[in-house]
N, C-alpha and C. Protein backbone atom coordinates (compact mmCIF):
# COMPACT_ATOMS: atom_id res chain seq x y z
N UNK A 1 -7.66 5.33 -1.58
CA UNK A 1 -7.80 4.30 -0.57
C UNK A 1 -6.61 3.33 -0.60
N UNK A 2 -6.21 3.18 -1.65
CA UNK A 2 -4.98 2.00 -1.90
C UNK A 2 -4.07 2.59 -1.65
N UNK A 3 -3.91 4.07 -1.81
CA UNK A 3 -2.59 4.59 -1.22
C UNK A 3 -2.16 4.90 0.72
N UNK A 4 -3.48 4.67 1.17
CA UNK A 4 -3.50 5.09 2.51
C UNK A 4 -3.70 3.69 3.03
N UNK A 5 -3.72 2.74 2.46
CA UNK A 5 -3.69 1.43 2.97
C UNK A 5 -2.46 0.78 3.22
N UNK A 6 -1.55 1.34 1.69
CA UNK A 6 -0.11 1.12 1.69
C UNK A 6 0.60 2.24 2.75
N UNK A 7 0.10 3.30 3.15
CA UNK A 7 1.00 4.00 3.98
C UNK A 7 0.90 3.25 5.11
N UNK A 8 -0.36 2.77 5.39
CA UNK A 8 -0.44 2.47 7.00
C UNK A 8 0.20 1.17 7.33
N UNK A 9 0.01 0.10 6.07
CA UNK A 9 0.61 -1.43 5.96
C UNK A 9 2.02 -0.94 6.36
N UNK A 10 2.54 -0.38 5.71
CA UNK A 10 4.28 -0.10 5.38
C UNK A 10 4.38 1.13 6.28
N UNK A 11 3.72 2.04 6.97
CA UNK A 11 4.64 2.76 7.88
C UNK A 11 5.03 4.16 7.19
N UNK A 12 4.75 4.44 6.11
CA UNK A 12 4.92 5.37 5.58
C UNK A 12 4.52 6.67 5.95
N UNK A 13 4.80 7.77 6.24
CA UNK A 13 4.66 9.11 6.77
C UNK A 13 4.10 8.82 8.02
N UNK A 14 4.32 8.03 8.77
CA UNK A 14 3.61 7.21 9.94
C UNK A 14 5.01 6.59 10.92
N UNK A 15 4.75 6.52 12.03
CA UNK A 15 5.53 6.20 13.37
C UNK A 15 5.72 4.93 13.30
N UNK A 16 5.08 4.33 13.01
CA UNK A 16 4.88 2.73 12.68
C UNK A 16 3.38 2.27 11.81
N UNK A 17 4.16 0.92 11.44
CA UNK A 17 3.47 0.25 10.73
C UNK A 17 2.30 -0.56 11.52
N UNK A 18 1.40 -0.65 10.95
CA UNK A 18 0.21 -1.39 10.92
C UNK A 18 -0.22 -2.94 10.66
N UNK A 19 -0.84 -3.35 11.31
CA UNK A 19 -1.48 -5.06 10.91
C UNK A 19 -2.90 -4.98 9.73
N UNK A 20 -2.96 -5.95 9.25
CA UNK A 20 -4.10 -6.06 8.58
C UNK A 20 -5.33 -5.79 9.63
N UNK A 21 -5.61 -6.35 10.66
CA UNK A 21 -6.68 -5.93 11.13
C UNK A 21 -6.92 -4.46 11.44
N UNK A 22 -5.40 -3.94 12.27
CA UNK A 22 -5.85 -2.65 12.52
C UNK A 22 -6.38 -1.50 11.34
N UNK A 23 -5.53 -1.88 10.14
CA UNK A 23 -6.05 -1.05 9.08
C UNK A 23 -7.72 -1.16 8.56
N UNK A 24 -7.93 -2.74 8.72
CA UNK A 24 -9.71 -3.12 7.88
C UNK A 24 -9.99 -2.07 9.29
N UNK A 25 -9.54 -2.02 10.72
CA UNK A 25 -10.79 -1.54 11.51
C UNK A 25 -10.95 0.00 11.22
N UNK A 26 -9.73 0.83 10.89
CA UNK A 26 -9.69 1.90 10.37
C UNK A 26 -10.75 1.85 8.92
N UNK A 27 -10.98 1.18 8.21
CA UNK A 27 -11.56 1.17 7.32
C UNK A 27 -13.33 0.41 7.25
N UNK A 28 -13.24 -0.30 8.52
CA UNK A 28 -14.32 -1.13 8.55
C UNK A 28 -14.11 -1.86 7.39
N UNK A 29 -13.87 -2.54 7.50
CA UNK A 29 -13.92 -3.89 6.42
C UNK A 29 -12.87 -4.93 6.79
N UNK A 30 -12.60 -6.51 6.69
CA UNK A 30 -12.08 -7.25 7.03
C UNK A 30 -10.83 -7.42 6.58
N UNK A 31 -9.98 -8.15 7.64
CA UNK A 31 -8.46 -8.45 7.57
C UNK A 31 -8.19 -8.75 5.66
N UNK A 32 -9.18 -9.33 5.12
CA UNK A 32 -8.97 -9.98 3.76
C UNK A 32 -9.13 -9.32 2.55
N UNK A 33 -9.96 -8.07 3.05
CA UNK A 33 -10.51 -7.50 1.94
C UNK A 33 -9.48 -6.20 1.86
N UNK A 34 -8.24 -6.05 3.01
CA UNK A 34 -6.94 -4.90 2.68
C UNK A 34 -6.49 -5.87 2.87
N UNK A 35 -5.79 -7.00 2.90
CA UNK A 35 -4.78 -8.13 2.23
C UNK A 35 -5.08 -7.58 0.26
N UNK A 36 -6.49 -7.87 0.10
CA UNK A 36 -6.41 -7.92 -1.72
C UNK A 36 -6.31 -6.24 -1.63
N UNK A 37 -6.50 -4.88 -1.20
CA UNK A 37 -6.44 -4.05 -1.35
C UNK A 37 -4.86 -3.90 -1.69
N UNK A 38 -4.26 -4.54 -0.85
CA UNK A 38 -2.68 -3.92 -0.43
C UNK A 38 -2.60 -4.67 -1.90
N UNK A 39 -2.70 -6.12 -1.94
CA UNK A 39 -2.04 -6.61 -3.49
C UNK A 39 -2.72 -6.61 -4.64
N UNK A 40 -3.48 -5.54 -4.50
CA UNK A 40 -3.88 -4.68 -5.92
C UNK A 40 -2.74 -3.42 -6.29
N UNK A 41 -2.87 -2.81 -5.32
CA UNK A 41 -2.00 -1.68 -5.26
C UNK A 41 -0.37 -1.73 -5.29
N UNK A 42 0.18 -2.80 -4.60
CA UNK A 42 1.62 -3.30 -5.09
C UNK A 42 1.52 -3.55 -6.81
N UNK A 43 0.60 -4.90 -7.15
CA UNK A 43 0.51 -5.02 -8.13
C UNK A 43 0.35 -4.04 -9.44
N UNK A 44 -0.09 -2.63 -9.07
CA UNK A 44 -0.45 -1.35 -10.06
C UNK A 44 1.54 -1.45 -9.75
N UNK A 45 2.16 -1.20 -8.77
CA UNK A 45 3.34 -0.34 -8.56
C UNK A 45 3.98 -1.02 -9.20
N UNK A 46 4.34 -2.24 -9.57
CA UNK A 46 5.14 -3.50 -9.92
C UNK A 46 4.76 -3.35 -11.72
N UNK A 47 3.84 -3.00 -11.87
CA UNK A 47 3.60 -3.13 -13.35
C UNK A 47 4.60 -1.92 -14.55
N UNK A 48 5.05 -2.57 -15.28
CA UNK A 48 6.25 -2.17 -16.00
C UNK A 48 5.85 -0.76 -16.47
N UNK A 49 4.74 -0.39 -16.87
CA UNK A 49 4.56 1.11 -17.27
C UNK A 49 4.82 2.49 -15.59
N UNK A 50 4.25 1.59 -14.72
CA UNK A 50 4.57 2.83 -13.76
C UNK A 50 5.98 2.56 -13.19
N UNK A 51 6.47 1.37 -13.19
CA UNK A 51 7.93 1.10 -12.44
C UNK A 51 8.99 1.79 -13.38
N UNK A 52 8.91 1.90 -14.41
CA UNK A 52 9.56 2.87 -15.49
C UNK A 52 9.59 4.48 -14.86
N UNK A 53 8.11 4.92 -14.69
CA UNK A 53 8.08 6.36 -14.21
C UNK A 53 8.65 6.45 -12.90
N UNK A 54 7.95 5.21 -11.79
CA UNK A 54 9.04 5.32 -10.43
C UNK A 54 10.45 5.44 -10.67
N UNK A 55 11.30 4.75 -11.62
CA UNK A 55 12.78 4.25 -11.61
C UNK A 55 13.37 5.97 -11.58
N UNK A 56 12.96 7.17 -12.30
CA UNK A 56 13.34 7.57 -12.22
C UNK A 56 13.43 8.63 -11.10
N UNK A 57 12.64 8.36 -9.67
CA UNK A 57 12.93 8.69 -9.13
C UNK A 57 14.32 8.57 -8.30
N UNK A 58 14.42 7.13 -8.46
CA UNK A 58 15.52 6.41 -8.02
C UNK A 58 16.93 6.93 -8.25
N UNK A 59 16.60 7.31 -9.61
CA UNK A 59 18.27 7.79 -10.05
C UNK A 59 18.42 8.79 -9.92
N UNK A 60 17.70 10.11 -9.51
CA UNK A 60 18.09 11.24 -9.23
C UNK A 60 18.75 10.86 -7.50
């Protein structure tokens, strides 16, 4: 769910990006409750054990 929240927020494998509302209506649930979805899920990405495993995508 946190990953298809971040595709749709950010546009990812997608034509365009999304608003908070349009995503809660895709999801039924409110503008606030994928605001904390989205910054749970940044927050997992940002955390030093997985940004280590991302980095190396980076450098290839």
């Amino acid at each position: 769910r946190e990953a298809k929240v971040l595709r749709m927020r950010f546009g990812i494998d997608m034509n365009t990006d999304h608003t908070l509302e349009e995503v809660g209506k895709q999801f039924d649930v409110t503008r606030e409750r994928i605001r904390q979805i989205e910054a749970k899920a940044l927050r997992k990405l940002r955390h030093p054990t997985r940004s280590e495993h991302l980095r190396s995508f980076l450098d290839e």
